[in-house]
Protein backbone atom coordinates (compact mmCIF):
# COMPACT_ATOMS: atom_id res chain seq x y z
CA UNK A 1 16.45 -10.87 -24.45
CA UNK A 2 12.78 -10.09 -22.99
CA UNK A 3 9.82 -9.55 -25.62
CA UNK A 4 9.99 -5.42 -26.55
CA UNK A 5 6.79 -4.07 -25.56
CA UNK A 6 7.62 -1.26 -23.37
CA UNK A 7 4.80 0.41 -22.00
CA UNK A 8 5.36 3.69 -20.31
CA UNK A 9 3.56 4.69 -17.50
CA UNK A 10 3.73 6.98 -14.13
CA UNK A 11 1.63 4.17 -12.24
CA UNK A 12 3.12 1.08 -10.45
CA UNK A 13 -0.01 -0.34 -10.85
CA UNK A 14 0.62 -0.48 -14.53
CA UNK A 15 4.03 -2.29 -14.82
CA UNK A 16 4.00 -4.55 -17.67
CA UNK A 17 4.67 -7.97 -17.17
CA UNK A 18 7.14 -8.58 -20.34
CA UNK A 19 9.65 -12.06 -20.86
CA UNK A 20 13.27 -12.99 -21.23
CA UNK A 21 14.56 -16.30 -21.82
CA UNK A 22 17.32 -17.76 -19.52
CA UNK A 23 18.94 -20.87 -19.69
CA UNK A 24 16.61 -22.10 -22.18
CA UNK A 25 13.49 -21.20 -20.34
CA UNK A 26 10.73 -18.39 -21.02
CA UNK A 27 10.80 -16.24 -17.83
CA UNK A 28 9.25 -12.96 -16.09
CA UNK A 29 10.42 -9.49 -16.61
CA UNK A 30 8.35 -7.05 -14.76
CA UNK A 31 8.92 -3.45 -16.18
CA UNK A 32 7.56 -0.17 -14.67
CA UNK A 33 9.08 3.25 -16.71
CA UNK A 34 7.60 6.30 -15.15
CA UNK A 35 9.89 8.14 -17.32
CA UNK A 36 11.61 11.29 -16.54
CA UNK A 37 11.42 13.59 -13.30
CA UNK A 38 11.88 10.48 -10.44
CA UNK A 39 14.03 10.27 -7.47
CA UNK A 40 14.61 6.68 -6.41
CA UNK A 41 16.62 5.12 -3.51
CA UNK A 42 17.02 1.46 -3.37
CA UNK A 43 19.29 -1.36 -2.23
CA UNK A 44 19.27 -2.76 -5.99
CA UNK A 45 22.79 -4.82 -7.57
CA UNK A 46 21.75 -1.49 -10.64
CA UNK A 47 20.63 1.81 -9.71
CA UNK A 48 21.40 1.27 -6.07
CA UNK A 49 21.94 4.32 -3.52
CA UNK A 50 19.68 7.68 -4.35
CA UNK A 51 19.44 9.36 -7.71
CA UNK A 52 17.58 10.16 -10.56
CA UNK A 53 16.10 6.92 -12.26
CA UNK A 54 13.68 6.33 -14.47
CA UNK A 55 12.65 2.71 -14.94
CA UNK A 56 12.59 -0.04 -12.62
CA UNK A 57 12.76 -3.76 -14.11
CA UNK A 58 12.22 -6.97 -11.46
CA UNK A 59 13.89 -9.95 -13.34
CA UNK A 60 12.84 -13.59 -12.94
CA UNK A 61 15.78 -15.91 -13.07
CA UNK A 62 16.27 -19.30 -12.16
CA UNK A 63 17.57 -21.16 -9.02
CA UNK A 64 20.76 -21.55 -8.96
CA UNK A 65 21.43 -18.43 -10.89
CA UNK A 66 25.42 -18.44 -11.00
CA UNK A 67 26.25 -15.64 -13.82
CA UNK A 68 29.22 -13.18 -11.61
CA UNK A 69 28.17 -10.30 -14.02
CA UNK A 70 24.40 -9.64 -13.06
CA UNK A 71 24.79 -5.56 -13.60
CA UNK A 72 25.91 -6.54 -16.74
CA UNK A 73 22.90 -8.72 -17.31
CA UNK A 74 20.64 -6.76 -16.12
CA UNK A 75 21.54 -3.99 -18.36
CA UNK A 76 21.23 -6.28 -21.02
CA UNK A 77 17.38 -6.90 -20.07
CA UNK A 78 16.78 -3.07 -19.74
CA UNK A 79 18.13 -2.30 -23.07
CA UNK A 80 16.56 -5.37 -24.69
CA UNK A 81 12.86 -3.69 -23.09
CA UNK A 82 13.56 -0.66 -24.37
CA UNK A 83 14.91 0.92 -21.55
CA UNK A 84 17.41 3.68 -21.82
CA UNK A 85 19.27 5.87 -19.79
CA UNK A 86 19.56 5.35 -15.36
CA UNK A 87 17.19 3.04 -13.77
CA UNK A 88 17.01 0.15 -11.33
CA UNK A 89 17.78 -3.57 -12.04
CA UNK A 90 16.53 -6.20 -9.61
CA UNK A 91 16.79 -10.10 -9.70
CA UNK A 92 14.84 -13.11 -7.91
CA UNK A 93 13.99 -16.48 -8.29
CA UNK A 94 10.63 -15.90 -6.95
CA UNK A 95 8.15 -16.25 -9.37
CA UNK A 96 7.53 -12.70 -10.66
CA UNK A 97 4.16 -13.20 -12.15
CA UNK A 98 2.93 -14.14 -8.85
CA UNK A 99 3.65 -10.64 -7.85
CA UNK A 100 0.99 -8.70 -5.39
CA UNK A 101 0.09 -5.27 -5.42
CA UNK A 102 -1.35 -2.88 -2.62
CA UNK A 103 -2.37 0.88 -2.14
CA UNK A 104 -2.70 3.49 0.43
CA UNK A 105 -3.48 6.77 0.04
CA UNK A 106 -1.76 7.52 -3.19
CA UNK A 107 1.40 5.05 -2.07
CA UNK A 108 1.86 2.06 -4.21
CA UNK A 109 3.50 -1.23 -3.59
CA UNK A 110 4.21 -4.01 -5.37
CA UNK A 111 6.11 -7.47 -3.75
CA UNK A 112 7.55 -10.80 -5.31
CA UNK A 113 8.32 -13.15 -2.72
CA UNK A 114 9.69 -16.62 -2.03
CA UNK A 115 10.76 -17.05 1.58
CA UNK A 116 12.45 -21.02 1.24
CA UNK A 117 16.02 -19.52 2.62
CA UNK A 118 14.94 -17.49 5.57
CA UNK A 119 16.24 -16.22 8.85
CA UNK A 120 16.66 -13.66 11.48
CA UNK A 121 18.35 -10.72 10.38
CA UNK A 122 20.72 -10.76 13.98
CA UNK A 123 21.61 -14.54 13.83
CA UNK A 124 24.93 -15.35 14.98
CA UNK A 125 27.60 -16.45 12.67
CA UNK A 126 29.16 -14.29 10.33
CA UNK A 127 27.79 -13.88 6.78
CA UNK A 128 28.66 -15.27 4.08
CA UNK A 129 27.45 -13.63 0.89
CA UNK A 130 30.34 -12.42 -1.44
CA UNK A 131 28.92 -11.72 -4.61
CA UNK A 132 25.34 -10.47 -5.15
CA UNK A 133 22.75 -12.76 -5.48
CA UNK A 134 19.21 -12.48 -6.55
CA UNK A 135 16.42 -11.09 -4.23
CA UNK A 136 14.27 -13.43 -2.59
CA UNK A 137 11.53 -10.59 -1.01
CA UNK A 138 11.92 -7.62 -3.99
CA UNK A 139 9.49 -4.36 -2.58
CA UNK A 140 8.47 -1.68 -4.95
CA UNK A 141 7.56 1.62 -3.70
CA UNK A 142 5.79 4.45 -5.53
CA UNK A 143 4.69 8.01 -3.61
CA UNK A 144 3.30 11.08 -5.57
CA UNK A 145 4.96 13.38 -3.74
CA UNK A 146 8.63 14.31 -3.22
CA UNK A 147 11.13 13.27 -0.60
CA UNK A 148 14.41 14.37 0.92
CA UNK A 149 17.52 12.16 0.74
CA UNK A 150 16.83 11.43 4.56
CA UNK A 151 13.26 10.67 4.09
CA UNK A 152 13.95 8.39 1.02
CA UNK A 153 16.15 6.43 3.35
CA UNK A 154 13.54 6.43 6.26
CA UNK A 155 11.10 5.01 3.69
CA UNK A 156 13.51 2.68 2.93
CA UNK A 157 13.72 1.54 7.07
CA UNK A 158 9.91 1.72 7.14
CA UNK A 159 9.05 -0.55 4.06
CA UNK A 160 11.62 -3.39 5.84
CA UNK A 161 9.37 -2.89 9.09
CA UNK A 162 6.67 -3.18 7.85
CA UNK A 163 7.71 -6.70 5.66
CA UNK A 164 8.97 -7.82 9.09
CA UNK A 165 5.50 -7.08 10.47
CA UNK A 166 3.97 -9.15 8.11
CA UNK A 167 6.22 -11.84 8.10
CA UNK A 168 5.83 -12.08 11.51
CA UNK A 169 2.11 -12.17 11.53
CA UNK A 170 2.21 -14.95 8.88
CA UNK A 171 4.14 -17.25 11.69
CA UNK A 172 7.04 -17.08 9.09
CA UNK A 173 9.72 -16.76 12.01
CA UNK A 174 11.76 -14.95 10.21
CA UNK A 175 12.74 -10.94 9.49
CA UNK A 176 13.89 -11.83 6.23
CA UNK A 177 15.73 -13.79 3.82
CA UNK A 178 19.16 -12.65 3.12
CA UNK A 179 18.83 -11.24 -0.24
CA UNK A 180 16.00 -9.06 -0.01
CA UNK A 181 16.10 -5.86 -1.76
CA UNK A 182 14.32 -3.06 -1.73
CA UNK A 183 13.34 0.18 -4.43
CA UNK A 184 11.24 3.53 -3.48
CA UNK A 185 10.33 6.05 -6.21
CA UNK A 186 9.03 10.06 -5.31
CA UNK A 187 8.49 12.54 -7.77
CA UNK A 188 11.87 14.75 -8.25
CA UNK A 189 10.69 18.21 -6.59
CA UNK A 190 10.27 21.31 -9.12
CA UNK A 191 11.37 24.54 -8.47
CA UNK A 192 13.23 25.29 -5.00
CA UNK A 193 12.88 22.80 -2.70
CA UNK A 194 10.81 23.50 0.68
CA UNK A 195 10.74 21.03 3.24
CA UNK A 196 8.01 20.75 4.58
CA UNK A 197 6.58 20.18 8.20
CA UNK A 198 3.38 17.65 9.32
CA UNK A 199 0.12 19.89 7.96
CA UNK A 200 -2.67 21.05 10.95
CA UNK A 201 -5.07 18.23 10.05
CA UNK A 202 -2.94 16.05 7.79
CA UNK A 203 -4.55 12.36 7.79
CA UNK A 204 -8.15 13.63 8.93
CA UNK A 205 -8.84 16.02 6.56
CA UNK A 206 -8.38 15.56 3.12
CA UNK A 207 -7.87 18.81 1.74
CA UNK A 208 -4.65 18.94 3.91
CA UNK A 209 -3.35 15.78 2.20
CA UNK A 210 -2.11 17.76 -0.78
CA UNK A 211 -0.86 21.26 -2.25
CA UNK A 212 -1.89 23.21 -5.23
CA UNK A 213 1.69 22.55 -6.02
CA UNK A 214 2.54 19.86 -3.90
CA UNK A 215 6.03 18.94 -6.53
CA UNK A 216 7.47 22.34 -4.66
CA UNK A 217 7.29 21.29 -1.01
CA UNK A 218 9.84 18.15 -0.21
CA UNK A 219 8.17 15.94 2.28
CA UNK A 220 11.31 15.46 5.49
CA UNK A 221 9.48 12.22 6.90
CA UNK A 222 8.37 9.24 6.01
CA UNK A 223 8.73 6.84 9.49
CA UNK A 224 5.48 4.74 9.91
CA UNK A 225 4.11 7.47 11.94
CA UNK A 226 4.58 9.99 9.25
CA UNK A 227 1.57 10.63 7.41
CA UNK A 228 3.24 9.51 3.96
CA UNK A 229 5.06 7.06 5.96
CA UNK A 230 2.14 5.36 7.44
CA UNK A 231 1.06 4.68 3.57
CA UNK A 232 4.34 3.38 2.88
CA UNK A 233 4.11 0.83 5.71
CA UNK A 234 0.41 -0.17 5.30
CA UNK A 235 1.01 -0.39 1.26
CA UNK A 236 4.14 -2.92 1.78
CA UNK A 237 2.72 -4.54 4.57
CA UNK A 238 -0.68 -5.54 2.77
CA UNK A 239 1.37 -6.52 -0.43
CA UNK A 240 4.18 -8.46 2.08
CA UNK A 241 1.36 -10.74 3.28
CA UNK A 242 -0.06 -11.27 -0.05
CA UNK A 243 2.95 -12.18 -1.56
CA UNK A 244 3.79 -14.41 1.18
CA UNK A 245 0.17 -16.11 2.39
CA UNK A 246 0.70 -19.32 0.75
CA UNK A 247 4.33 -19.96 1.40
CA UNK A 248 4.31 -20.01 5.04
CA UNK A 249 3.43 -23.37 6.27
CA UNK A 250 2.46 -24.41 9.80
């Protein structure tokens, strides 16, 4: 069970870096619990698809990792944290302490990364993955303001360019490894929702960045031309490289 020292707050940049034990072994738990009033979509083996969540815990386990109940597990290391109620479980064998952080304009993102099993995501062959296994590349998203269902999911699309992108630049040769996962987080919206359109002067002037009450209007993009997208995809893409620097060798 990790060590309980929950600590609660809104900012990614703030998850606490807590410890289970596995096989024996002492290993990473990274926590973030924004609490209530959070949409999240993600591609996570807990929490996965779009719904209210409020926590998000990255689990460290080891190679090899075998256990055919990691939901189960994973629950296990939420509840042990502190954690109650819906949130997000992910696993990898990367090491989770290692994990790199970036920022854009409000957007947060934080990567672990170990890229040993890689690949392109359009090799031929058929795959082969049955049961889930842990995340190799895990991406954390955090925006402050709201998004529709369809621009959670373009977030989603734009975060996995923009790890591509810096995979790429890295000489990795790859688009991936095949059990990357992925895990944005908006604000849920209050009051009616209003979509809302690109703002005359969004992204050169800052007043037009935000609302008096931005938590009403529901932002309908996020592609990496977007203005929120474009934070997405620089955020991930500075973390991606990070993360991944000194595991790509010539």
């Amino acid at each position: 069970m990790p060590t309980r020292t929950l600590l609660t707050s809104t900012s990614l940049a703030d998850a606490a870096l807590l410890t289970h034990t596995e096989r024996g072994h002492e290993l990473p738990l990274l926590v973030w619990a924004p609490g209530p009033g959070h949409r999240m979509v993600s591609s996570a083996v807990l929490g996965g698809g779009i719904g209210e969540r409020a926590w998000v815990v990255n689990a460290q386990v080891p190679p090899g990792y075998d256990r055919l109940d990691p939901v189960a597990h994973l629950r296990d290391l939420a509840a042990g944290a502190g954690l109650t109620g819906a949130g997000v479980g992910l696993m990898t064998a990367a090491s989770v302490a290692d994990r790199c952080h970036a920022e854009d304009g409000g957007v947060r993102a934080v990567v672990t990364a170990g890229i040993g099993v890689r690949g392109w995501a359009a090799a031929p062959g058929v795959g082969g993955v049955v049961l889930p296994r842990p995340g190799t590349i895990n991406i954390i998203v955090s925006l402050p303001v709201p998004l529709t269902d369809a621009a959670l999911v373009n977030a989603v699309a734009t975060a996995t360019e923009a790890k591509v992108q810096a995979l790429v630049e890295l000489g990795a040769d790859a688009s991936g490894t095949p059990t990357d996962a992925v895990c944005v987080a908006a604000p849920t919206p209050i009051g009616p929702r209003t979509e809302t359109g690109p703002r005359a002067g969004a992204g050169t002037d800052p007043r037009a960045d935000t609302d008096t009450d931005a938590h009403t209007h529901v932002e309908p993009f996020a592609g990496p031309r977007s203005l929120w997208g474009a934070r997405v995809a620089r955020a991930v893409h500075g973390a991606t490289r990070a993360a991944c620097a000194g595991l790509v060798t010539p």
